[in-house]
N, C-alpha and C. Protein backbone atom coordinates (compact mmCIF):
# COMPACT_ATOMS: atom_id res chain seq x y z
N UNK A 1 89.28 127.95 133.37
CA UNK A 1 89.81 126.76 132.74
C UNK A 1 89.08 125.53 133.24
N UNK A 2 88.94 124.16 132.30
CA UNK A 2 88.22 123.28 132.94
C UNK A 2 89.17 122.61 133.47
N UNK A 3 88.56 121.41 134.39
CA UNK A 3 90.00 121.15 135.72
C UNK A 3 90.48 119.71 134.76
N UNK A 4 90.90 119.30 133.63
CA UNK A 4 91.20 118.12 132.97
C UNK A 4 91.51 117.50 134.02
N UNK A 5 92.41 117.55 134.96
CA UNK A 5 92.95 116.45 135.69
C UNK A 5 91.62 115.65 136.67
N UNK A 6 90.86 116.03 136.66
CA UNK A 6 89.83 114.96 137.18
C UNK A 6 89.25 114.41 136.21
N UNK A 7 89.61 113.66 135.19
CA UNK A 7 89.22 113.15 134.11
C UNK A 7 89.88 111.55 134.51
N UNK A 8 90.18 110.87 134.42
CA UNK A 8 90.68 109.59 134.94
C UNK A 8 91.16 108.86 133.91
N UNK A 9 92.15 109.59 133.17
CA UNK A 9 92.76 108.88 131.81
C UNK A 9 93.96 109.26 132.03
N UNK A 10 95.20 107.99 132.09
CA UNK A 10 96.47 108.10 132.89
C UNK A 10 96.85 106.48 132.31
N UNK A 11 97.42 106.47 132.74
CA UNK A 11 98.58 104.85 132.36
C UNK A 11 97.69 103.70 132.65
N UNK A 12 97.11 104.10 134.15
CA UNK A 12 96.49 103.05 134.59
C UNK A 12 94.84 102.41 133.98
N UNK A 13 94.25 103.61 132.82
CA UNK A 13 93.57 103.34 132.60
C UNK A 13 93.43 102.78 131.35
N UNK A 14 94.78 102.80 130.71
CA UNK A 14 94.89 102.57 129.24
C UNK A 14 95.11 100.23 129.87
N UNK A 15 95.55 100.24 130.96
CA UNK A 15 95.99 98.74 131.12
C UNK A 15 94.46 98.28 131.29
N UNK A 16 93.66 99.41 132.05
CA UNK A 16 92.17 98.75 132.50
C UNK A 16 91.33 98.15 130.42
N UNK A 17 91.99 99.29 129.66
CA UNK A 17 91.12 98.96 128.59
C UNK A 17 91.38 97.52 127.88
N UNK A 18 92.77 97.06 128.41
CA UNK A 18 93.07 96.34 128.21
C UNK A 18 92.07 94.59 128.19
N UNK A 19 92.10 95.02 129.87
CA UNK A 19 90.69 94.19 130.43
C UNK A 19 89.57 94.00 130.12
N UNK A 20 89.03 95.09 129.44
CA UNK A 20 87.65 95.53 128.85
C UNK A 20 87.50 94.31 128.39
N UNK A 21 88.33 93.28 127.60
CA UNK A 21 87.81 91.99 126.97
C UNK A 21 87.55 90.85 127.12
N UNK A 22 88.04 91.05 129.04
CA UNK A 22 87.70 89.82 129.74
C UNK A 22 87.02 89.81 130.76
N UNK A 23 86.33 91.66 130.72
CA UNK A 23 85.27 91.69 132.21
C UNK A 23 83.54 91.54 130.95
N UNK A 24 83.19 91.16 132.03
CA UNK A 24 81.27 90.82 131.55
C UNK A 24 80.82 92.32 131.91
N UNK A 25 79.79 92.17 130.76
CA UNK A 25 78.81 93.44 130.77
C UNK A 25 78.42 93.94 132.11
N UNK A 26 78.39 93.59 132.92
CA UNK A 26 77.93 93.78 134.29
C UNK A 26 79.21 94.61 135.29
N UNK A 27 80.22 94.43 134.90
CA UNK A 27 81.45 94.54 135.57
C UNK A 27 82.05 95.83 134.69
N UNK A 28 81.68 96.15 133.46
CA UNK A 28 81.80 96.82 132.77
C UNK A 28 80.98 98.04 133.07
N UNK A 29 80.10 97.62 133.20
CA UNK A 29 79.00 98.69 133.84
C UNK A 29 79.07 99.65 135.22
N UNK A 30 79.49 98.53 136.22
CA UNK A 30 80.07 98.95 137.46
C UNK A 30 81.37 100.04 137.51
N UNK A 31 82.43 99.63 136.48
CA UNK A 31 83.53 100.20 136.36
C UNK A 31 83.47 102.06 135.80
N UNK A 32 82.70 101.68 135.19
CA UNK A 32 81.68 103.33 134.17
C UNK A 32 81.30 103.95 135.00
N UNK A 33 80.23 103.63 135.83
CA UNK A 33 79.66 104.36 136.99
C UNK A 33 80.57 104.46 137.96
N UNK A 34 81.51 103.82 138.17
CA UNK A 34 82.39 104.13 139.30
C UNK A 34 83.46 104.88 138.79
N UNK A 35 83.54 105.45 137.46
CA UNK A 35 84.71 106.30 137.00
C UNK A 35 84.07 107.55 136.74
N UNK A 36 82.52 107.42 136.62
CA UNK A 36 81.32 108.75 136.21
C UNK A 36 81.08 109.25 137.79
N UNK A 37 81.13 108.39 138.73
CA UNK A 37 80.99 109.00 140.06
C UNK A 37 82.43 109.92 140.27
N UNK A 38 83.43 109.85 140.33
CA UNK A 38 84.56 110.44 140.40
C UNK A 38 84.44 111.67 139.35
N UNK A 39 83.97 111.70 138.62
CA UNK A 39 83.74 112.58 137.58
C UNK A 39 83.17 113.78 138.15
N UNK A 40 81.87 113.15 138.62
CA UNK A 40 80.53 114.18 138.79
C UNK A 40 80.51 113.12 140.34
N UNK A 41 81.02 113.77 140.90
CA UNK A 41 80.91 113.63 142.72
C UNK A 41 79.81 114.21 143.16
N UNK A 42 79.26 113.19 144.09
CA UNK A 42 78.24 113.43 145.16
C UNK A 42 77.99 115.20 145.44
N UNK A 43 77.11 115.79 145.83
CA UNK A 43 77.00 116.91 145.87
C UNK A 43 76.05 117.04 147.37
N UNK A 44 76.67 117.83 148.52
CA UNK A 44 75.89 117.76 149.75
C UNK A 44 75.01 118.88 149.48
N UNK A 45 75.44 119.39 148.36
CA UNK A 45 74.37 121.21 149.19
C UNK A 45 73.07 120.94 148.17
N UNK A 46 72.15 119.73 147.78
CA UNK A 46 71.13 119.94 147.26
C UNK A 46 71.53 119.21 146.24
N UNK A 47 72.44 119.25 144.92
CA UNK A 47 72.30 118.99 143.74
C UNK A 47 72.44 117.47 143.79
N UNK A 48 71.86 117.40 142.61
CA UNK A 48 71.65 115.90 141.84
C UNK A 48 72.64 115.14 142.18
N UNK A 49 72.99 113.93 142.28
CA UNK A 49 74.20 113.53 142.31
C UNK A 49 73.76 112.68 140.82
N UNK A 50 74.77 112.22 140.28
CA UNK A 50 75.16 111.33 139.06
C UNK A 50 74.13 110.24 138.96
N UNK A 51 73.92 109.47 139.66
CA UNK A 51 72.87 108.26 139.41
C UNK A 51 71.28 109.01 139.66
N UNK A 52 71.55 110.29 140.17
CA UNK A 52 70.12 110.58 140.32
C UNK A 52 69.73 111.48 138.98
N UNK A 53 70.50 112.20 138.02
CA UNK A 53 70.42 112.89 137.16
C UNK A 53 70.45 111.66 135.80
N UNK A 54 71.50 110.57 135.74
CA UNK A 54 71.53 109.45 134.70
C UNK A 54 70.58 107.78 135.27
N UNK A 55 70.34 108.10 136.19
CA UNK A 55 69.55 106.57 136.55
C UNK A 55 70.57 105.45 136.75
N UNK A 56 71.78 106.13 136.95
CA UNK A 56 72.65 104.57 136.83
C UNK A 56 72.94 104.76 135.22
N UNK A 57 74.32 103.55 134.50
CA UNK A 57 74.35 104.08 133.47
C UNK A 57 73.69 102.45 132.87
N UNK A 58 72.38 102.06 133.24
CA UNK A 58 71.60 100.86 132.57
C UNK A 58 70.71 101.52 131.91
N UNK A 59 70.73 101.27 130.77
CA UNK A 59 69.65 101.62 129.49
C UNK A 59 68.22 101.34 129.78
N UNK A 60 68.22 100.35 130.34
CA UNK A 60 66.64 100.04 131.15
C UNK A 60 66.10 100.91 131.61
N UNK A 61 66.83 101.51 133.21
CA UNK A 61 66.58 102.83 133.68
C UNK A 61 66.01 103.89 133.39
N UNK A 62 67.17 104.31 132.02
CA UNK A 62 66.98 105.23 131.49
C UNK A 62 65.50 105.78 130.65
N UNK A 63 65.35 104.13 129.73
CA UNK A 63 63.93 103.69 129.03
C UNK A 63 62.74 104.01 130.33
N UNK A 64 63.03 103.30 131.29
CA UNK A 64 61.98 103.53 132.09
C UNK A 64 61.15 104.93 132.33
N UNK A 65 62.54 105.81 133.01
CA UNK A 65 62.26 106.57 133.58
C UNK A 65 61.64 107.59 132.61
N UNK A 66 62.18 107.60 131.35
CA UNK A 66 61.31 107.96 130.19
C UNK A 66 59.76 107.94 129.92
N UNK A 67 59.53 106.52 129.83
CA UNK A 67 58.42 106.69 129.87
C UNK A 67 57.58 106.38 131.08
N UNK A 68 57.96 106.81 131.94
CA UNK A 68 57.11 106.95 133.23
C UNK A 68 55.88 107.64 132.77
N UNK A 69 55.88 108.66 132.05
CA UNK A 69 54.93 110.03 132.14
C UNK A 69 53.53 108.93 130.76
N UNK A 70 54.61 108.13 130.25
CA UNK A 70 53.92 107.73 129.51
C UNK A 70 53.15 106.13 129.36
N UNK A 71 53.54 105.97 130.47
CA UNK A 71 53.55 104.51 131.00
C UNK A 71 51.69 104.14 130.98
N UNK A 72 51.08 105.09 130.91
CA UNK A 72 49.75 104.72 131.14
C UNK A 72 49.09 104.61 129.77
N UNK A 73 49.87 105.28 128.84
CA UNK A 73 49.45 105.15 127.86
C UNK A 73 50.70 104.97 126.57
N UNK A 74 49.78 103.72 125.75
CA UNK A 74 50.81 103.08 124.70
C UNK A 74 51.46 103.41 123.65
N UNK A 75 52.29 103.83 123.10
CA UNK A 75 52.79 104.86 122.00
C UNK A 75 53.45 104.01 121.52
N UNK A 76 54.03 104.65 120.17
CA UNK A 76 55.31 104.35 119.58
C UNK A 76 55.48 105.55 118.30
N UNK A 77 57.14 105.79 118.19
CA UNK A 77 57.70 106.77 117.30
C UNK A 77 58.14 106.53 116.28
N UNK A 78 58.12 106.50 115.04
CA UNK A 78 59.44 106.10 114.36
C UNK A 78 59.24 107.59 113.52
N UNK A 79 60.21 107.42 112.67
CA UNK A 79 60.07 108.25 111.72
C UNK A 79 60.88 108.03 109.94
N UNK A 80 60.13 108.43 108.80
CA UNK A 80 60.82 108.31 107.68
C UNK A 80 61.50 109.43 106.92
N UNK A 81 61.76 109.17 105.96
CA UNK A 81 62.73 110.46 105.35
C UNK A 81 61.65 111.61 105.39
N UNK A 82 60.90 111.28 105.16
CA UNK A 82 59.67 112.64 105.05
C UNK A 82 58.33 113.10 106.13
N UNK A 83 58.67 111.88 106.97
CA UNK A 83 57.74 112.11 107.95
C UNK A 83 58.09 111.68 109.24
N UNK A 84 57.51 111.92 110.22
CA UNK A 84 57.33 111.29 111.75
C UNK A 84 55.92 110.90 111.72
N UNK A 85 55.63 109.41 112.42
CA UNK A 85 54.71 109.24 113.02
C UNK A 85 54.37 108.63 114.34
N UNK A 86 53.01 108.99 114.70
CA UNK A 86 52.91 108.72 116.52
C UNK A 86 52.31 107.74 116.47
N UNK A 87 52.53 106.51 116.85
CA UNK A 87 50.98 105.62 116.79
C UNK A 87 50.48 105.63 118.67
N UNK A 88 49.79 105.67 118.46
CA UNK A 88 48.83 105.50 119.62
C UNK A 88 47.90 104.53 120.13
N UNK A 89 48.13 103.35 120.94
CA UNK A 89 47.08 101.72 120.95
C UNK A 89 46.63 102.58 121.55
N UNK A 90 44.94 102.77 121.22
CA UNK A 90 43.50 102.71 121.99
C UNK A 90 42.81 101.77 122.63
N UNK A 91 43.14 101.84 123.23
CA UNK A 91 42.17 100.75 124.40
C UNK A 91 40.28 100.42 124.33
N UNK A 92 40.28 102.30 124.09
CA UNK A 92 38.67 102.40 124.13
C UNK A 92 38.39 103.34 123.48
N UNK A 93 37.42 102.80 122.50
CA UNK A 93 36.97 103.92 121.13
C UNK A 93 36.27 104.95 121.71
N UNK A 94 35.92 105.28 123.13
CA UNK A 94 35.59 106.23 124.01
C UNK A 94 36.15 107.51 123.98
N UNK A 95 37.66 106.81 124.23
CA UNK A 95 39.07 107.97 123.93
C UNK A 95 38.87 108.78 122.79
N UNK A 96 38.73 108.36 121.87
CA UNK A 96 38.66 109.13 120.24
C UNK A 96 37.93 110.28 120.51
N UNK A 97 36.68 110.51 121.32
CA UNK A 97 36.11 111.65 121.31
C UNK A 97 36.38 112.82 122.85
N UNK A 98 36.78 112.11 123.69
CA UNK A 98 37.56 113.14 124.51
C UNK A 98 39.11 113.71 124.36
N UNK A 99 39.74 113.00 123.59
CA UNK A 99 41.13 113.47 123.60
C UNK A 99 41.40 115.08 122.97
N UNK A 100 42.28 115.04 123.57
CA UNK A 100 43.18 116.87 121.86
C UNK A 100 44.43 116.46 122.38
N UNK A 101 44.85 116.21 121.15
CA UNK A 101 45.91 116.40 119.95
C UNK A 101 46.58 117.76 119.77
N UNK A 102 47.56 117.87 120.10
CA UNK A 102 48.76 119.03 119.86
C UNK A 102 49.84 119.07 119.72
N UNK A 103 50.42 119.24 118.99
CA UNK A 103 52.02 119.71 118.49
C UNK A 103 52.77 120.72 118.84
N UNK A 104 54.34 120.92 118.87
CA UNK A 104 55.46 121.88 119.05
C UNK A 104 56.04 121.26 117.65
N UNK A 105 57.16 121.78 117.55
CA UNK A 105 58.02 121.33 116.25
C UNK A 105 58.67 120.39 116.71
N UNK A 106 59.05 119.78 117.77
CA UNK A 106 59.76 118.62 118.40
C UNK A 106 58.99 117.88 119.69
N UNK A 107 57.76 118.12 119.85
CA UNK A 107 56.77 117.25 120.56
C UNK A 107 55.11 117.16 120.56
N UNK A 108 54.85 116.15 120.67
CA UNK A 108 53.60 115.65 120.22
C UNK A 108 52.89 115.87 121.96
N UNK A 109 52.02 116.52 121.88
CA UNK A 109 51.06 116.52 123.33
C UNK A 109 50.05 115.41 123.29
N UNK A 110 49.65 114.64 123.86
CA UNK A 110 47.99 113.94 123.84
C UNK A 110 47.85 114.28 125.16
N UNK A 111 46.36 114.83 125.59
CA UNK A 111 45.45 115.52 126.38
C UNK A 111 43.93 114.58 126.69
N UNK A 112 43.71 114.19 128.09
CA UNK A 112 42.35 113.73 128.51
C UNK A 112 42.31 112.20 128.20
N UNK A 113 43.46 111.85 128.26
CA UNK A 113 43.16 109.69 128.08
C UNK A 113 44.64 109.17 128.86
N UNK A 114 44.44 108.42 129.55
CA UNK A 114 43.11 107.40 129.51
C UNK A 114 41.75 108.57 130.68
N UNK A 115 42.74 108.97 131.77
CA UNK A 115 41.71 109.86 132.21
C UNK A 115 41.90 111.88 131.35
N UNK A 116 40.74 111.84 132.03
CA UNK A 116 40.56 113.03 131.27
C UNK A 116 41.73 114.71 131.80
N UNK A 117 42.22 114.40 133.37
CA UNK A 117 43.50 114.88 133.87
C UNK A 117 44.59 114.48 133.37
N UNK A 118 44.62 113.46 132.56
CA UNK A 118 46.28 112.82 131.92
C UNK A 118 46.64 114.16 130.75
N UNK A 119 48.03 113.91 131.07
CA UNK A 119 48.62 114.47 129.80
C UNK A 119 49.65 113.54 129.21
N UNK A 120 49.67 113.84 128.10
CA UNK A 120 51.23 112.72 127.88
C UNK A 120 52.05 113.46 126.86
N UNK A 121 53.47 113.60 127.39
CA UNK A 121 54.14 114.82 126.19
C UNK A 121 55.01 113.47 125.94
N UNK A 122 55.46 113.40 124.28
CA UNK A 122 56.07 112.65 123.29
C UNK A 122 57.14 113.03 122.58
N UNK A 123 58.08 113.48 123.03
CA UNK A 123 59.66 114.35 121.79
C UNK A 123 59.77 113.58 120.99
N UNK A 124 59.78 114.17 119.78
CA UNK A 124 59.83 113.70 118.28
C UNK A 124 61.34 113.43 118.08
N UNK A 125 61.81 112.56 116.93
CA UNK A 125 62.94 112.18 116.51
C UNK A 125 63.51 113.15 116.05
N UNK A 126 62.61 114.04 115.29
CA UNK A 126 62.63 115.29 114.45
C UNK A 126 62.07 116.78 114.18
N UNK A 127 62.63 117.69 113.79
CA UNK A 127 61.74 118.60 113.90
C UNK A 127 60.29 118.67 112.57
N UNK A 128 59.35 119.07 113.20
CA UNK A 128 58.41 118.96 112.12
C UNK A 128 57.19 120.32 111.79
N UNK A 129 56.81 120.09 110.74
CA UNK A 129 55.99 121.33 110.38
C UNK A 129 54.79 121.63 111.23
N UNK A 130 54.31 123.28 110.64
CA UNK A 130 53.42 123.41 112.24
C UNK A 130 51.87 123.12 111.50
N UNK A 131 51.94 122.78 110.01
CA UNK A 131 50.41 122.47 109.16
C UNK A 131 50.95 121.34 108.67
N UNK A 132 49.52 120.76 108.27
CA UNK A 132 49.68 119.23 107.02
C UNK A 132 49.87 118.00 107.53
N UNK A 133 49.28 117.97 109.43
CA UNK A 133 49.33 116.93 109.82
C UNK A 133 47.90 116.22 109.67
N UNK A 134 48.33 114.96 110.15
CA UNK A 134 46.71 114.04 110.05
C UNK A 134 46.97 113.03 111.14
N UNK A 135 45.35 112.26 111.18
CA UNK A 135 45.49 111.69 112.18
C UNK A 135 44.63 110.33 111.55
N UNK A 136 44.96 109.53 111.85
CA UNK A 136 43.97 108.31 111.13
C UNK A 136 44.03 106.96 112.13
N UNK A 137 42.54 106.70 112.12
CA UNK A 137 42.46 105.46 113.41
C UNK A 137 41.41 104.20 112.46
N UNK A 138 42.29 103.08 112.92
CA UNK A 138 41.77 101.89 112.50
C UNK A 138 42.32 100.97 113.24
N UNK A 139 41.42 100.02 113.35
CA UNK A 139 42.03 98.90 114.24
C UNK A 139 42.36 99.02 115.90
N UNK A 140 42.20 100.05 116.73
CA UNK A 140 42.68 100.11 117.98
C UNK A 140 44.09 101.16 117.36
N UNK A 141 44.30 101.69 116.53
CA UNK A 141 45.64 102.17 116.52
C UNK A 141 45.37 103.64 116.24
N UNK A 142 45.66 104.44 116.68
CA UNK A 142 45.69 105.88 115.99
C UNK A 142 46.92 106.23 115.53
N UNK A 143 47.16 106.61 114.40
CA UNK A 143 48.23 106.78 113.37
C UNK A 143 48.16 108.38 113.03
N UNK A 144 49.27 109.30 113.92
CA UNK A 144 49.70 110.67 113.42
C UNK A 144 50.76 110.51 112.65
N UNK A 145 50.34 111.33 111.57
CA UNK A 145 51.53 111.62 110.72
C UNK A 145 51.76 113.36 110.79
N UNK A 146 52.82 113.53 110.74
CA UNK A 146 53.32 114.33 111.00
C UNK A 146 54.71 115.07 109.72
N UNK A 147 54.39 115.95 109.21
CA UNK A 147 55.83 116.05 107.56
C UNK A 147 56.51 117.06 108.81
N UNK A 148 57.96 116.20 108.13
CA UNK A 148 59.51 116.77 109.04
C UNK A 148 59.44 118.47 108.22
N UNK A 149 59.87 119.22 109.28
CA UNK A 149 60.47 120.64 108.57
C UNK A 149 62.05 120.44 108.11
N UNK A 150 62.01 120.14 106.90
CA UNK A 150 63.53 119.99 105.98
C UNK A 150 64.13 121.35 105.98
N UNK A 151 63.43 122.45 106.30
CA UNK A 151 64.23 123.52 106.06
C UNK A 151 65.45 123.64 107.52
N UNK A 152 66.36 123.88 107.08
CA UNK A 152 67.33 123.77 108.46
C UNK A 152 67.39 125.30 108.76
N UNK A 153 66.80 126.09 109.77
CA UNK A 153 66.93 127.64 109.74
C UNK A 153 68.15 127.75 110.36
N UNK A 154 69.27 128.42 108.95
CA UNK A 154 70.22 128.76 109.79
C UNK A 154 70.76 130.06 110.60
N UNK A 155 71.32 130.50 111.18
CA UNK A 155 71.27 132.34 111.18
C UNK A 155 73.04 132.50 111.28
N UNK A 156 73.40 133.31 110.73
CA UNK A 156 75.15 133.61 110.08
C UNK A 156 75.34 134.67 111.77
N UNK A 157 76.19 134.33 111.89
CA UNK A 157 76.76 134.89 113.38
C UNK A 157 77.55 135.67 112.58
N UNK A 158 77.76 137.16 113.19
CA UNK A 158 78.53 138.00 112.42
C UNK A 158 80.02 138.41 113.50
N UNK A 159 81.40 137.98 113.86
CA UNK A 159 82.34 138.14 114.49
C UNK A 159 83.18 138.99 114.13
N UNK A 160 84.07 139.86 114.78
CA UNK A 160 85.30 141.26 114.98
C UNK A 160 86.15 139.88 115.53
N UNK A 161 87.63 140.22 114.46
CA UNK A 161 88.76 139.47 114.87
C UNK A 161 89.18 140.83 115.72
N UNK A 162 89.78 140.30 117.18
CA UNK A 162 90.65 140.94 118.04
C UNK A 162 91.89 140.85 117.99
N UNK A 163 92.79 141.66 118.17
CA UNK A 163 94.11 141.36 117.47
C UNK A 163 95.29 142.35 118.43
């Protein structure tokens, strides 16, 4: 069974929501992490503790620590009804001929830039097909496009009622 009672929702917390409309974002923040620490308590024998697994619960953090891997090099994701694309700022039209380019159905690899040991892995918004991509550079920008896989693979779970 899961242990509900360490969940911290009781009388006293319904008066705190109360407050919610007169504490500042900052105090709000503090209060989260100090109700997520009680949650997911410190751990002596090795494991993660809470701010080390979420960064704290500041969105900054989180952004950061994200793109750490990618911090050396400039990206951006979006995606449309029919596609994902990667853009990529080039620094140096140098790059264009050492890099490779690789795909999963939910991440984009770039290989050998800025140095030729870099890697930089990219998770897609979406899942996408494993043919019919392209790559197009103009301006300092390299532009992957990428077509979403619309097919949703489902698989039918087959269950025995017990009775």
């Amino acid at each position: 069974m899961f242990p509900w009672n360490l969940f911290p929702f009781n009388k006293e917390m319904k008066n705190n929501f109360q407050d919610f409309k007169k504490m500042k974002p900052e105090e709000i923040n503090k209060y989260v992490h100090n109700i997520m620490g009680n949650v997911f308590p410190q751990q002596s024998n090795g494991m993660p503790n809470f701010t080390d697994i979420f960064g704290g619960l500041n969105p900054e953090n989180a952004e950061s620590k994200n793109d750490q891997k990618s911090a050396q090099l400039n990206t951006s994701v979006f995606e449309t009804h029919d596609d994902v694309y990667v853009k990529v700022f080039i620094e140096d039209e140098g790059w264009l001929h050492q890099m490779r380019l690789y795909h999963t159905s939910n991440q984009m690899i770039i290989e050998a830039i800025p140095a030729s040991e870099d890697k930089t892995t990219i998770t897609l918004p979406a899942a996408v097909k494993r043919k019919g991509s392209k790559a197009n550079y103009q301006d300092g920008i390299l532009e992957i496009k990428l077509p979403k896989n619309a097919e949703a693979q489902f698989s039918e779970i087959e269950f025995t009622k017990h009775e």
